[in-house]
C-alpha atoms as a PDB file:
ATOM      1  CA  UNK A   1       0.000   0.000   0.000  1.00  0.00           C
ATOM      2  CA  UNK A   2       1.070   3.464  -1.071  1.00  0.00           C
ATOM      3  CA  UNK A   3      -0.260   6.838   0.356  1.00  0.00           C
ATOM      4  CA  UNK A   4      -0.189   9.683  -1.927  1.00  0.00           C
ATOM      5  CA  UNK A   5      -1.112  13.820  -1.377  1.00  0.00           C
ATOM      6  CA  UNK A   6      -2.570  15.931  -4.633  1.00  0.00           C
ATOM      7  CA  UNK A   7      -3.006  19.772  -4.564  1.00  0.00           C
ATOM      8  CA  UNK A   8      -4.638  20.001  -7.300  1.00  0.00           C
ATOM      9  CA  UNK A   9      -7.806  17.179  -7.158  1.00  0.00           C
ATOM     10  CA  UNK A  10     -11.052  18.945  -7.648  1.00  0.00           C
ATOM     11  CA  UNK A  11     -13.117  16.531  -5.562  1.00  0.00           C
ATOM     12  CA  UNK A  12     -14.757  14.484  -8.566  1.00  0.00           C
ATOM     13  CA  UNK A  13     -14.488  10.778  -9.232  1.00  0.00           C
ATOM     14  CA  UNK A  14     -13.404  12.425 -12.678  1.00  0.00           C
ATOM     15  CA  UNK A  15     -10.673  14.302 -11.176  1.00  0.00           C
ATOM     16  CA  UNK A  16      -8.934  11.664  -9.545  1.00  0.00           C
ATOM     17  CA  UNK A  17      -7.065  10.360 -12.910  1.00  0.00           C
ATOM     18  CA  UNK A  18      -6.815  14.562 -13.579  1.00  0.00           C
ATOM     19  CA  UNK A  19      -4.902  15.282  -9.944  1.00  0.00           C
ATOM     20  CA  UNK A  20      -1.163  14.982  -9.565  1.00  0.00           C
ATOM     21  CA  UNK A  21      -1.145  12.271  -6.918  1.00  0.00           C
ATOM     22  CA  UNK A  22       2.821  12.551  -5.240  1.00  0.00           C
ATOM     23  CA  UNK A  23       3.753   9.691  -2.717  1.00  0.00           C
ATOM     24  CA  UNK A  24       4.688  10.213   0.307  1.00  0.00           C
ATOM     25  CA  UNK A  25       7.364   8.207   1.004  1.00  0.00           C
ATOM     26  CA  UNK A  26       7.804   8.848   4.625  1.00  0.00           C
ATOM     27  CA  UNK A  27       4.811   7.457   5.559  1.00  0.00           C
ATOM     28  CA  UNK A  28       5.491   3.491   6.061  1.00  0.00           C
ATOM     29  CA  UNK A  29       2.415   1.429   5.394  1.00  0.00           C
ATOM     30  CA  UNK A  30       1.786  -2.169   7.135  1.00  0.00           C
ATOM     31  CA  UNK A  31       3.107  -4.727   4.359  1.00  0.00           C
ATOM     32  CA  UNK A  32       1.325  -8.187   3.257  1.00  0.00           C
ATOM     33  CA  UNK A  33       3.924 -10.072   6.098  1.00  0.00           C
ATOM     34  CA  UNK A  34       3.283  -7.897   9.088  1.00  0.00           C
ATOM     35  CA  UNK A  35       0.736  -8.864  11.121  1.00  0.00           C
ATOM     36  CA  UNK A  36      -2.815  -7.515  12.153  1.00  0.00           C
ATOM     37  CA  UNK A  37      -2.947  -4.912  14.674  1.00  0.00           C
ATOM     38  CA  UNK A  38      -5.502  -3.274  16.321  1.00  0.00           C
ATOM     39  CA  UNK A  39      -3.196   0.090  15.633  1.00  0.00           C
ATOM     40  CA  UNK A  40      -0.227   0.719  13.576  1.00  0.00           C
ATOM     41  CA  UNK A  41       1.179   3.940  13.630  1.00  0.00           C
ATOM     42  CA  UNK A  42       3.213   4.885  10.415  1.00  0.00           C
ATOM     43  CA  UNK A  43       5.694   7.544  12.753  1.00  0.00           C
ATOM     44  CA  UNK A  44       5.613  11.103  11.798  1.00  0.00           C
ATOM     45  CA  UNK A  45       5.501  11.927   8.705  1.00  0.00           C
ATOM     46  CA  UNK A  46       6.434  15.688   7.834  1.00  0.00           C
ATOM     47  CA  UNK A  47       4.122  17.383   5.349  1.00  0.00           C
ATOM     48  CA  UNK A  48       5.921  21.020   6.312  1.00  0.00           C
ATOM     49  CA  UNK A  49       6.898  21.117   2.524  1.00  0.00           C
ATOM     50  CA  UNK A  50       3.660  20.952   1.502  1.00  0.00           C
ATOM     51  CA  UNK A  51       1.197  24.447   1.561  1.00  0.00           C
ATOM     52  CA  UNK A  52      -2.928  24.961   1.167  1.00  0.00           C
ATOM     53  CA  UNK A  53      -5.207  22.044   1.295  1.00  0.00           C
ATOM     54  CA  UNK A  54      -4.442  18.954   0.437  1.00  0.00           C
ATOM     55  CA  UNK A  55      -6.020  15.386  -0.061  1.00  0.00           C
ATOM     56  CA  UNK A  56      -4.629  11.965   0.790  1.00  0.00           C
ATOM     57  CA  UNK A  57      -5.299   8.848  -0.456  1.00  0.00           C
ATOM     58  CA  UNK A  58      -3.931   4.915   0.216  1.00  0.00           C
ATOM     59  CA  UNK A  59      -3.149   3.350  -3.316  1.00  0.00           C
ATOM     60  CA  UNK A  60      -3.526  -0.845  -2.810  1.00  0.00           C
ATOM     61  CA  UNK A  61      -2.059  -2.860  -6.061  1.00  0.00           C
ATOM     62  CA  UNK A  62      -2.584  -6.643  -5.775  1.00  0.00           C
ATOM     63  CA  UNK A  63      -0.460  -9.627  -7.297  1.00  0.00           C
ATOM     64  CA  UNK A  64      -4.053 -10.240  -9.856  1.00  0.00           C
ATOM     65  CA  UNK A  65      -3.019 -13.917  -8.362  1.00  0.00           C
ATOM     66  CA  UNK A  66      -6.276 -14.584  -7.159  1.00  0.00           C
ATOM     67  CA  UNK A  67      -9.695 -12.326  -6.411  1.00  0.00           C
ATOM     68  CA  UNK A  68      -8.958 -12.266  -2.733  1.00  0.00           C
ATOM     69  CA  UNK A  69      -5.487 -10.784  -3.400  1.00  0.00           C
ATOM     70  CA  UNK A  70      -4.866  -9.216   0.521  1.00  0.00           C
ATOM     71  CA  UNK A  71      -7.239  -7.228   2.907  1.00  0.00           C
ATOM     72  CA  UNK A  72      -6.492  -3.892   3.989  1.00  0.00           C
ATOM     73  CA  UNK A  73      -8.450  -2.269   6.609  1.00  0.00           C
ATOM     74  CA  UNK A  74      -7.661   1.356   7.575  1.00  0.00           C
ATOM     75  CA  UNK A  75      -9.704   2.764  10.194  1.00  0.00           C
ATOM     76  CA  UNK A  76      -9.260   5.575  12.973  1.00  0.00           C
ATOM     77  CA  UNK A  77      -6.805   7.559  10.305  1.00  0.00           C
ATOM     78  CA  UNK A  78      -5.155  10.952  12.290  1.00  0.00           C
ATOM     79  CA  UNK A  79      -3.587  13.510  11.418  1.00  0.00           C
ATOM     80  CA  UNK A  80      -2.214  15.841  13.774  1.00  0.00           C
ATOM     81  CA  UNK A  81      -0.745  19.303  13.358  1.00  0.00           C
ATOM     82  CA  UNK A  82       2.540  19.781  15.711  1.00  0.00           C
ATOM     83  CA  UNK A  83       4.180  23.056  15.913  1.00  0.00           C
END
């Protein structure tokens, strides 16, 4: 799983092939061999080069191996502002 920030994404289903999506690749997401926890915090991630409003999104890519190709669950998502 990949989590990704775009300045630019107007809101629309349309939009989201139309927004710059940019990883952030700070932000360390739970891989296939970890194991399930009830919380799994990534670590700070710093977003200080980053102005105006923004939207995230989580970016999953199975194998195609099979149709149940991993479960992610992501619930209870924060984001804190630290001075």
């Amino acid at each position: 799983m990949e989590v990704f920030y775009a300045d630019d994404w107007d809101g629309t289903e349309a939009g989201v092939t139309a927004a710059t999506w940019r990883i952030l690749t700070d932000a360390y997401v739970v891989k296939d061999t970890d194991s399930f926890a009830e919380w799994f915090s990534s670590g700070n991630v710093d977003l200080s080069c980053i102005s105006g409003t923004i939207h995230i999104a989580f970016k999953y890519t199975g194998s195609g191996q099979s149709t149940f190709d991993g479960v992610y669950e992501l619930d209870d998502i924060s984001v804190d502002f630290v001075e």
